[in-house]
Protein backbone atom coordinates (compact mmCIF):
# COMPACT_ATOMS: atom_id res chain seq x y z
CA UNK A 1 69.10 127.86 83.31
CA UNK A 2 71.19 130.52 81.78
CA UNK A 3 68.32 133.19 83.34
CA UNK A 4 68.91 131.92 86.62
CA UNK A 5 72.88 132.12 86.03
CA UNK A 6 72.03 136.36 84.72
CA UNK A 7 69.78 136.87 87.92
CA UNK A 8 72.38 134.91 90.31
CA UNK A 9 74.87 136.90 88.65
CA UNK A 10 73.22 140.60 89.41
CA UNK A 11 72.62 139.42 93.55
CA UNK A 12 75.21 140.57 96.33
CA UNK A 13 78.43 138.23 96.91
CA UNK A 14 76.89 136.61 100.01
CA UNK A 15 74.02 135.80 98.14
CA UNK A 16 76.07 133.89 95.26
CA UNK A 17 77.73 132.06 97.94
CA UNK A 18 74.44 130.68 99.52
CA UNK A 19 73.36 129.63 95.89
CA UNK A 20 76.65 127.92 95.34
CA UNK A 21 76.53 126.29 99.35
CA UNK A 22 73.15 125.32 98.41
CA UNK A 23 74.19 123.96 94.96
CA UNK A 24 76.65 121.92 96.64
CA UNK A 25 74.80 120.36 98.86
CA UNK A 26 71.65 119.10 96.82
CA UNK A 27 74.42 118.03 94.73
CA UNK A 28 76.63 116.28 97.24
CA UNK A 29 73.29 114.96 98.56
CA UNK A 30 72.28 113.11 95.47
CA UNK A 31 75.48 111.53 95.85
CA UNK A 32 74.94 110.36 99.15
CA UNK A 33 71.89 108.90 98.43
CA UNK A 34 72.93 106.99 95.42
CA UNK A 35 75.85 106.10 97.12
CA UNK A 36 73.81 104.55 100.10
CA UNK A 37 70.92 102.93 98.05
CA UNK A 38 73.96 100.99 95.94
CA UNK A 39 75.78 99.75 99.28
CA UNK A 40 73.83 96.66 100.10
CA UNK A 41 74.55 95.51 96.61
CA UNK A 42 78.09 96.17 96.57
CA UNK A 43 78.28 94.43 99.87
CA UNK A 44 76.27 91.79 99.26
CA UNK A 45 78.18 90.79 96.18
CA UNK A 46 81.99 91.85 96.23
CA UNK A 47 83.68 92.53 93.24
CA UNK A 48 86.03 89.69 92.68
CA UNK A 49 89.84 90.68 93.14
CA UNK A 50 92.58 91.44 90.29
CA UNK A 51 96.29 89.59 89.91
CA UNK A 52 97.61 93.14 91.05
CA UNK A 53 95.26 93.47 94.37
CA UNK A 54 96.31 89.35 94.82
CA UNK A 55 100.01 90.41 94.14
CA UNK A 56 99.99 93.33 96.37
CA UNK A 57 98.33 91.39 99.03
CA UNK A 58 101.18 88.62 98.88
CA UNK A 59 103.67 90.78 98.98
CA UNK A 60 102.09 92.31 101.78
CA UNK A 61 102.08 89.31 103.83
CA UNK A 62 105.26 88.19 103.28
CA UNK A 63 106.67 91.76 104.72
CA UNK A 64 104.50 91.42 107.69
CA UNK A 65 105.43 87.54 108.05
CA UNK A 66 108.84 88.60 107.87
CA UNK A 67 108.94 91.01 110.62
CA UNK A 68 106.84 88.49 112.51
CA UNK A 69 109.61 86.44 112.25
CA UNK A 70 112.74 88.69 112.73
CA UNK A 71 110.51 89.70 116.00
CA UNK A 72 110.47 85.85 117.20
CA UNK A 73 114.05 84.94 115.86
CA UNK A 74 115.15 87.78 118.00
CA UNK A 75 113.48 87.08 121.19
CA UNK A 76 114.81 83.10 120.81
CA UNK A 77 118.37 85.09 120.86
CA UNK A 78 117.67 87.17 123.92
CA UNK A 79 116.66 83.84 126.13
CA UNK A 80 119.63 81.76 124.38
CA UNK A 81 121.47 84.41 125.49
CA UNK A 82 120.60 84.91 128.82
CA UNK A 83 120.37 80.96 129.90
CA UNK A 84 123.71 80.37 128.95
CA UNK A 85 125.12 83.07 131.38
C-alpha cells in the first residue's frame, strides 16, 4: 500500500484526483451495496421505538392537534359571527 501511495504521489495532479474520484467511489459503492443488501431486514423487522422518539412523537401530536383545533374553534367563530348579523 504505502508503494502505491510513493507512485500516486510522483503522477501529475489530475492524475491524483482520478485515483482519489476512483477511491471514492469503490468506496462509496461498498457502502451502497451493504447498505441495500441490509434494507429488507431493517424493513422487515423495525427497530422498536425509545421513550424519547414516543415523547417526541406526543408532543408532536398534541402541537398539530392543537392547531387543528385553534383552526376549527376559529372557523365556528367566523359562522357564529356572521349568522347573528
Amino acid at each position: 500500500m504505502k508503494k502505491y501511495i510513493e507512485q500516486v504521489k510522483q503522477r501529475s495532479t489530475h492524475e491524483r484526483r482520478q485515483v482519489a474520484v476512483r477511491v471514492a467511489a469503490s468506496i462509496t459503492g461498498v457502502m451502497a451495496l451493504a447498505w441495500m443488501a441490509t434494507l429488507g431486514v431493517r424493513l422487515a423487522n423495525p427497530a422498536p421505538k425509545t421513550a424519547v422518539q414516543q415523547g417526541f412523537e406526543t408532543q408532536m401530536a398534541s402541537v398539530f392537534s392543537a392547531f387543528s383545533l385553534q383552526g376549527k374553534q376559529q372557523n365556528s367563530l367566523e359562522v357564529a359571527t356572521t349568522t347573528n348579523q
